[in-house]
N, C-alpha and C. Protein backbone atom coordinates (compact mmCIF):
# COMPACT_ATOMS: atom_id res chain seq x y z
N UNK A 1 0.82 -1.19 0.00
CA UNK A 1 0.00 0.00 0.00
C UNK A 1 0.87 1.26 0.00
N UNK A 2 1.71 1.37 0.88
CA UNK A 2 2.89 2.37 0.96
C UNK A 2 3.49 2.61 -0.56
N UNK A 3 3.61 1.78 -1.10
CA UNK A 3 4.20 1.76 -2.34
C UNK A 3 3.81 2.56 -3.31
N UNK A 4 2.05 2.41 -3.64
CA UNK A 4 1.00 2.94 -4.28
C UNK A 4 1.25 4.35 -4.37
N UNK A 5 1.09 4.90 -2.59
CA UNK A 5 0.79 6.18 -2.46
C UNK A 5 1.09 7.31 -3.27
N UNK A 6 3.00 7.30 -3.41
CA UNK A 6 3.44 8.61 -4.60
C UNK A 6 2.37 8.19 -5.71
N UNK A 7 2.06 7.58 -6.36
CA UNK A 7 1.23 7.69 -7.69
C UNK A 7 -0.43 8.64 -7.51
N UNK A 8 -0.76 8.69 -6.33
CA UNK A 8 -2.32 9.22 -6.02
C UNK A 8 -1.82 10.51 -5.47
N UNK A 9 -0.80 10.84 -5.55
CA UNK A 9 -0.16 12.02 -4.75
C UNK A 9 0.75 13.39 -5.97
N UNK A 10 0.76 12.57 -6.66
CA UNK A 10 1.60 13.04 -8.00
C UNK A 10 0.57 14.35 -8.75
N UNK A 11 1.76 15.82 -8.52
CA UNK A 11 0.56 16.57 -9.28
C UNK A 11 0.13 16.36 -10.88
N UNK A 12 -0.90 16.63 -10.81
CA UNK A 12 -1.59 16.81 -12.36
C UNK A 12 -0.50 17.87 -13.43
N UNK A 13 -0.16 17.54 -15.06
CA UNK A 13 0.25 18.74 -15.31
C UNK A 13 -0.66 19.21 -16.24
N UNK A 14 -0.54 20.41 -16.70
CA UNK A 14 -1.60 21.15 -17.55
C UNK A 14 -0.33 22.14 -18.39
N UNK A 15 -0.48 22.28 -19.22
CA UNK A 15 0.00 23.47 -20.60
C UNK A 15 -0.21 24.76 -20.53
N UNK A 16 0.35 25.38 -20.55
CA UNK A 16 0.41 27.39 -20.74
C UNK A 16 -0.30 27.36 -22.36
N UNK A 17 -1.42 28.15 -22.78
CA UNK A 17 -1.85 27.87 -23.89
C UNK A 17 -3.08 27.17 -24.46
N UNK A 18 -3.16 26.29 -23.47
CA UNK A 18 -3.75 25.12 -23.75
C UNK A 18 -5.51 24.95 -22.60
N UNK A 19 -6.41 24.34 -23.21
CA UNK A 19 -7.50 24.73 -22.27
C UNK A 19 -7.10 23.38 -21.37
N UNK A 20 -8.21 23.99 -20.26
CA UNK A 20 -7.74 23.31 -19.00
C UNK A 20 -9.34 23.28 -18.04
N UNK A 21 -9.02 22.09 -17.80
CA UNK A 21 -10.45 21.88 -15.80
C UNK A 21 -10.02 21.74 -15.07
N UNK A 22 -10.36 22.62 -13.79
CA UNK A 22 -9.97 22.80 -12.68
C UNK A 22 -11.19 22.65 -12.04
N UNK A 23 -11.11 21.95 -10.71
CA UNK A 23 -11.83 21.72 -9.39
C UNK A 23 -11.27 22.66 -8.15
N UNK A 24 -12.27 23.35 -7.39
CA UNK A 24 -11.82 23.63 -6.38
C UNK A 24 -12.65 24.43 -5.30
N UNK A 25 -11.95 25.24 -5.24
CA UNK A 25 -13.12 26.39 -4.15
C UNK A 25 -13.24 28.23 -4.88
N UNK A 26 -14.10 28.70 -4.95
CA UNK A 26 -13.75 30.27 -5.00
C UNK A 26 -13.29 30.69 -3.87
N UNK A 27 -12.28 31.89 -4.20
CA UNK A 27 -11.61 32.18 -3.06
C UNK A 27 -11.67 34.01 -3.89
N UNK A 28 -11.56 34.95 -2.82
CA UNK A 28 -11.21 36.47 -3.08
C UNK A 28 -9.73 36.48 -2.52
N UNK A 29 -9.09 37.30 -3.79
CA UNK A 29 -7.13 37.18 -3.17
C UNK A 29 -7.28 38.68 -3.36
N UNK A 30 -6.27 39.44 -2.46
CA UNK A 30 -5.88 40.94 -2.80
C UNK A 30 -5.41 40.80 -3.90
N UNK A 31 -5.84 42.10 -4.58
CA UNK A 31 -4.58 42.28 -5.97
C UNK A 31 -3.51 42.91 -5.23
N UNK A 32 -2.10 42.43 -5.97
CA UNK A 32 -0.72 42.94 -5.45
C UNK A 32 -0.19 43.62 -6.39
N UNK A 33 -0.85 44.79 -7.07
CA UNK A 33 -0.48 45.93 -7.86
C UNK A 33 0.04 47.39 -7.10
N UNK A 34 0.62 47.61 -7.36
CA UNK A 34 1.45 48.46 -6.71
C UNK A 34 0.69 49.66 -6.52
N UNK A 35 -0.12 50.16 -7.88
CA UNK A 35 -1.18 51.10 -7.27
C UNK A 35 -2.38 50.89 -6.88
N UNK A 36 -2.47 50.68 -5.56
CA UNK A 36 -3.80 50.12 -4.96
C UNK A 36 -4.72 51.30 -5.00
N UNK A 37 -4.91 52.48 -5.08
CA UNK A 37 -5.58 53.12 -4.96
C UNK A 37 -6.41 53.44 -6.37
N UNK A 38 -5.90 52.99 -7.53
CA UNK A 38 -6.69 52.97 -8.43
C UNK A 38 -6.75 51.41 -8.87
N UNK A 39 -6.27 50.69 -9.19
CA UNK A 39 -6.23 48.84 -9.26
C UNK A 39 -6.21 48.05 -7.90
N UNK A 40 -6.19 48.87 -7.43
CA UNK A 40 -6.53 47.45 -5.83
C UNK A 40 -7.40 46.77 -5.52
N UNK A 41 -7.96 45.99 -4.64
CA UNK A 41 -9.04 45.74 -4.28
C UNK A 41 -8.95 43.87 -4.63
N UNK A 42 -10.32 43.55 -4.84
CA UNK A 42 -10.23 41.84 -4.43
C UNK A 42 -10.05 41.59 -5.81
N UNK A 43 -9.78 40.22 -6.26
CA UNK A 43 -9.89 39.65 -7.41
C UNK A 43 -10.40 37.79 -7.15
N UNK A 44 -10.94 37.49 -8.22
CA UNK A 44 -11.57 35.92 -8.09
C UNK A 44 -10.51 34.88 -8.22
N UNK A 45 -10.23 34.05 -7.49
CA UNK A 45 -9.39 33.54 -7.65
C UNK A 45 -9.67 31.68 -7.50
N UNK A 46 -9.15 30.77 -8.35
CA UNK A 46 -9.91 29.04 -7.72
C UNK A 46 -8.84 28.31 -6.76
N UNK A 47 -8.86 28.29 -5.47
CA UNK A 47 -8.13 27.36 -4.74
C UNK A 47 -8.25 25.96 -5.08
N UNK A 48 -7.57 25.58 -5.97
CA UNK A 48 -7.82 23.99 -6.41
C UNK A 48 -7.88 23.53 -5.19
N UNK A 49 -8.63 21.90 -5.19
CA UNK A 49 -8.39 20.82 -4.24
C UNK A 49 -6.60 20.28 -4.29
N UNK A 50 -6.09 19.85 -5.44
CA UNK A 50 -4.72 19.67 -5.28
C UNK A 50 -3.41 20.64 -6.25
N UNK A 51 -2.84 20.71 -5.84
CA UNK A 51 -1.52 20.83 -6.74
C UNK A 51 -1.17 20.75 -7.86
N UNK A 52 -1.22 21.79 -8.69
CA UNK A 52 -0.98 21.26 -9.99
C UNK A 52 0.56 21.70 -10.71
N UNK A 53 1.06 21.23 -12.00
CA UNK A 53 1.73 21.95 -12.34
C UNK A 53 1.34 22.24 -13.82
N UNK A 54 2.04 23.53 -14.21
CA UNK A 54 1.62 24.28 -15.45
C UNK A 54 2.72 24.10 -16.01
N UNK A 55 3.03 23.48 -17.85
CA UNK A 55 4.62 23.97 -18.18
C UNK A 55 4.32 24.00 -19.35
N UNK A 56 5.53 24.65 -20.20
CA UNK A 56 5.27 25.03 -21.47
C UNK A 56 6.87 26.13 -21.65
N UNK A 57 6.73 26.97 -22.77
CA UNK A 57 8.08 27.73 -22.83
C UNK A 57 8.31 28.78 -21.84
N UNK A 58 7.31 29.08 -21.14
CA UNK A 58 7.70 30.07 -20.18
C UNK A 58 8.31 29.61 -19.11
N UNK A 59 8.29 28.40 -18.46
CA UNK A 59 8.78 27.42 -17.79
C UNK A 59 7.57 26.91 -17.10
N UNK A 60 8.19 25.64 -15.75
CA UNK A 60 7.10 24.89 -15.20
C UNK A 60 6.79 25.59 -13.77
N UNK A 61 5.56 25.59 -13.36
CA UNK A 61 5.43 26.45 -11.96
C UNK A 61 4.14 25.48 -11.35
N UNK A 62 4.56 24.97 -10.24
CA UNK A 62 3.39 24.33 -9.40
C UNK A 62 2.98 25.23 -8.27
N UNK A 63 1.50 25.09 -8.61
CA UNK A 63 0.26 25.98 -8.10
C UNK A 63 -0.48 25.09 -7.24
N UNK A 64 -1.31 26.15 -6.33
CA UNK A 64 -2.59 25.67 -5.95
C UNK A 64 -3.43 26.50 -6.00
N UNK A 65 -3.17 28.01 -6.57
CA UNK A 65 -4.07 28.91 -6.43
C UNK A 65 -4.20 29.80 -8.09
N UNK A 66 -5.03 29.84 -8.60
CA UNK A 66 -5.51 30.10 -9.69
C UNK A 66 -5.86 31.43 -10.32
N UNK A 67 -5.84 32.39 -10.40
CA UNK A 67 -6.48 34.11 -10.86
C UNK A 67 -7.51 33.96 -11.82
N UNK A 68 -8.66 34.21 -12.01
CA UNK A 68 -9.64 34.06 -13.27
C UNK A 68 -9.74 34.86 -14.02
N UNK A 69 -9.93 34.91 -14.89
CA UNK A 69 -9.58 36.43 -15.67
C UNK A 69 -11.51 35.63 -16.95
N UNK A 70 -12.40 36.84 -16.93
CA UNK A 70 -13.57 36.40 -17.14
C UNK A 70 -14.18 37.43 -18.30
N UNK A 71 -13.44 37.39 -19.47
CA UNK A 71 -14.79 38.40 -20.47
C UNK A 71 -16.06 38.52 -19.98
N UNK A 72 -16.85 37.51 -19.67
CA UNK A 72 -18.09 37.66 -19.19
C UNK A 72 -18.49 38.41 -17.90
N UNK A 73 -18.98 39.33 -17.97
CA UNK A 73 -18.54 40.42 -16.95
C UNK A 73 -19.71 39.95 -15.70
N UNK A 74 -21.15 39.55 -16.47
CA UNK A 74 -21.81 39.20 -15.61
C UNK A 74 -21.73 38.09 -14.72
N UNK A 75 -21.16 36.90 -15.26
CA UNK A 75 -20.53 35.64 -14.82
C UNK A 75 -19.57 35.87 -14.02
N UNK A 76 -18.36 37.08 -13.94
CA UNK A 76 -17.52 36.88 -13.12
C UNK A 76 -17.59 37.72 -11.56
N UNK A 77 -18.73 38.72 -11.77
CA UNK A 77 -19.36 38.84 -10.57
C UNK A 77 -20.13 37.68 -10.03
N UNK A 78 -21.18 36.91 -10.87
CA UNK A 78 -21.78 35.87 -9.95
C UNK A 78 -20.30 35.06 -8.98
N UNK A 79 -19.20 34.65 -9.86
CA UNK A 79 -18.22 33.93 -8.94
C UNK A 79 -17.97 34.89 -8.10
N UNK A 80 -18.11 36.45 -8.17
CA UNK A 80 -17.15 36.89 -6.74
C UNK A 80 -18.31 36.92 -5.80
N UNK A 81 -19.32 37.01 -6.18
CA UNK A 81 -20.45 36.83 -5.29
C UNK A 81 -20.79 35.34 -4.19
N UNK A 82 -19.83 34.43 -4.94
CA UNK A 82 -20.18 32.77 -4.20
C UNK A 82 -18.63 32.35 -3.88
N UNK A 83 -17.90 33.61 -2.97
CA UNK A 83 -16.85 32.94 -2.73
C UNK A 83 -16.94 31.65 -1.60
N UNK A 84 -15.80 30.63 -1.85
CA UNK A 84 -16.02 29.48 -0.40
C UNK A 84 -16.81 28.17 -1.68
N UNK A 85 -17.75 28.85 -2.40
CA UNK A 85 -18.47 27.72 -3.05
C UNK A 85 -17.45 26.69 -3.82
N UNK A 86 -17.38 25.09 -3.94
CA UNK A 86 -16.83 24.84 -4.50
C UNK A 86 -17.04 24.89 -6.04
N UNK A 87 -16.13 24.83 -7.42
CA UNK A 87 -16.57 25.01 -8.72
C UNK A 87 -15.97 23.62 -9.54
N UNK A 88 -16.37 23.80 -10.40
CA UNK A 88 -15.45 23.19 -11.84
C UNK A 88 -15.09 24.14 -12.93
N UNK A 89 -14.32 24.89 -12.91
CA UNK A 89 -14.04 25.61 -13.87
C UNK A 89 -13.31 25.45 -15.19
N UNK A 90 -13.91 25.75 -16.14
CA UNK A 90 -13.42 25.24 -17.84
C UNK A 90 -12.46 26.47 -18.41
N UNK A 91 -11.01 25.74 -18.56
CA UNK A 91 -10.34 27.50 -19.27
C UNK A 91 -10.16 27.20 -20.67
N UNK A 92 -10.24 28.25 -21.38
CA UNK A 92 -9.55 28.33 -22.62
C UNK A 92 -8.28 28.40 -22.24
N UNK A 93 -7.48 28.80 -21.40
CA UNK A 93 -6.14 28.74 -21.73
C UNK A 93 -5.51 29.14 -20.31
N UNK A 94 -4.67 28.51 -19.97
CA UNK A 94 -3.83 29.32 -18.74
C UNK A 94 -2.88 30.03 -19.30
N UNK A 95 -1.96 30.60 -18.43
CA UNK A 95 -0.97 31.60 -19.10
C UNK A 95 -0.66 32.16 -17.82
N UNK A 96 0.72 32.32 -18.05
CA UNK A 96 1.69 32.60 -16.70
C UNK A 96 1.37 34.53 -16.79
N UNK A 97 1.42 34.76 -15.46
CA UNK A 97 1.09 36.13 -14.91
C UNK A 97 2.47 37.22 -15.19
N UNK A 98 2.17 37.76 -15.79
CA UNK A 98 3.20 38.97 -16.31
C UNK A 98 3.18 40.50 -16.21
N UNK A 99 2.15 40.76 -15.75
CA UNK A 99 1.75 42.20 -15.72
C UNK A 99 0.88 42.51 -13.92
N UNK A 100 1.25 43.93 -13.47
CA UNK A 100 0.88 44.21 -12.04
C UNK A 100 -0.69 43.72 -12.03
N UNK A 101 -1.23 43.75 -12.84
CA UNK A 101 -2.66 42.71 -12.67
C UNK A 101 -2.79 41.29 -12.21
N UNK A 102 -2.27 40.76 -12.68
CA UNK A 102 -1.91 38.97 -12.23
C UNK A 102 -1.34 38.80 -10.92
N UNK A 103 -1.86 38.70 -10.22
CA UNK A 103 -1.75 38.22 -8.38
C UNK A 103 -1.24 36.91 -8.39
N UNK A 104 -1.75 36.11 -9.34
CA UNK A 104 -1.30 34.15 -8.93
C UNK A 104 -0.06 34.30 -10.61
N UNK A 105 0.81 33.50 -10.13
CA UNK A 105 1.75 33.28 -11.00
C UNK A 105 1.48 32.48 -12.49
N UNK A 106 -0.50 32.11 -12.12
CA UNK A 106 -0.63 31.09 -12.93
C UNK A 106 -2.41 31.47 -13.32
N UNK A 107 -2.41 31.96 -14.71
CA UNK A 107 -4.39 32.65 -14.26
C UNK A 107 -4.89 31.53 -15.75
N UNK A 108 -6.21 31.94 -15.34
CA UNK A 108 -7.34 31.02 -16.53
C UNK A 108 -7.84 32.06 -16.84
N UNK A 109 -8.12 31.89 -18.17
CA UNK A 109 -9.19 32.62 -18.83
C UNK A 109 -10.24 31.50 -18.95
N UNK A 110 -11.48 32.03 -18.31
CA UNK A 110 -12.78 30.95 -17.94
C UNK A 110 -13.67 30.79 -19.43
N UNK A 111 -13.92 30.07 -19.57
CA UNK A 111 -14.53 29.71 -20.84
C UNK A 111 -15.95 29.26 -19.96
N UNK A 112 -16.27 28.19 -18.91
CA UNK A 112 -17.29 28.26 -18.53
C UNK A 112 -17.23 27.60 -16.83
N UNK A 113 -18.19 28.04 -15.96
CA UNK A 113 -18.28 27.40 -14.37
C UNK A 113 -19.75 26.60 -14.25
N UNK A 114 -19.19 25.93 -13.44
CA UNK A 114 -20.11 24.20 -13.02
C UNK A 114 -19.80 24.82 -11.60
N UNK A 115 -20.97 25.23 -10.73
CA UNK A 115 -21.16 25.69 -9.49
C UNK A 115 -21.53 23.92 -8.53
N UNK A 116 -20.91 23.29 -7.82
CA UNK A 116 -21.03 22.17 -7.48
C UNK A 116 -22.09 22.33 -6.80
């Protein structure tokens, strides 16, 4: 049984680029933009259930915490509205965080949410 364990323990990987499902919780993270007084404030973010890692040419980065980034303007208030709820969230694409907007090193662009 001991033996087994690393294999059920092993993170998932997922692609920069590439769409992606994630399980987890909504969570509100501060934004860590330097001008808080005009960009500050909360942002939506998915606390997966486990560990994942992301890799591709930008390099590999293991996460557990997610940034959503949501064209749908009405949809991404309903998520900041049900933080704690758990989700399934569908991305078109992850993509590593590059600009004072991106709080998690690792964000989704949401294509669609499955409210559990």
């Amino acid at each position: 049984m001991v033996l087994i364990l690393p294999i059920f323990s092993r993170a998932q990987t997922f692609y920069y680029d590439k769409p992606a499902f994630l399980h987890g919780k909504l969570l509100k993270i501060k934004s860590l933009h330097p001008n808080q007084e005009v960009f500050g404030g909360n942002q939506i973010a998915v606390a997966l259930d486990r560990v994942i890692k992301v890799d591709g040419a930008e390099g590999l980065v293991k996460t557990k915490l997610i940034q959503l980034i949501d064209m749908n303007e009405s949809r991404y208030f309903i998520m900041f509205k049900n933080e704690g709820i758990p989700v399934a969230i569908a991305c078109e694409e992850l993509f590593r965080g590059h600009t004072a907007h991106h709080t998690t090193k690792v964000l989704c662009v949401v294509k669609a949410v499955q409210f559990k």
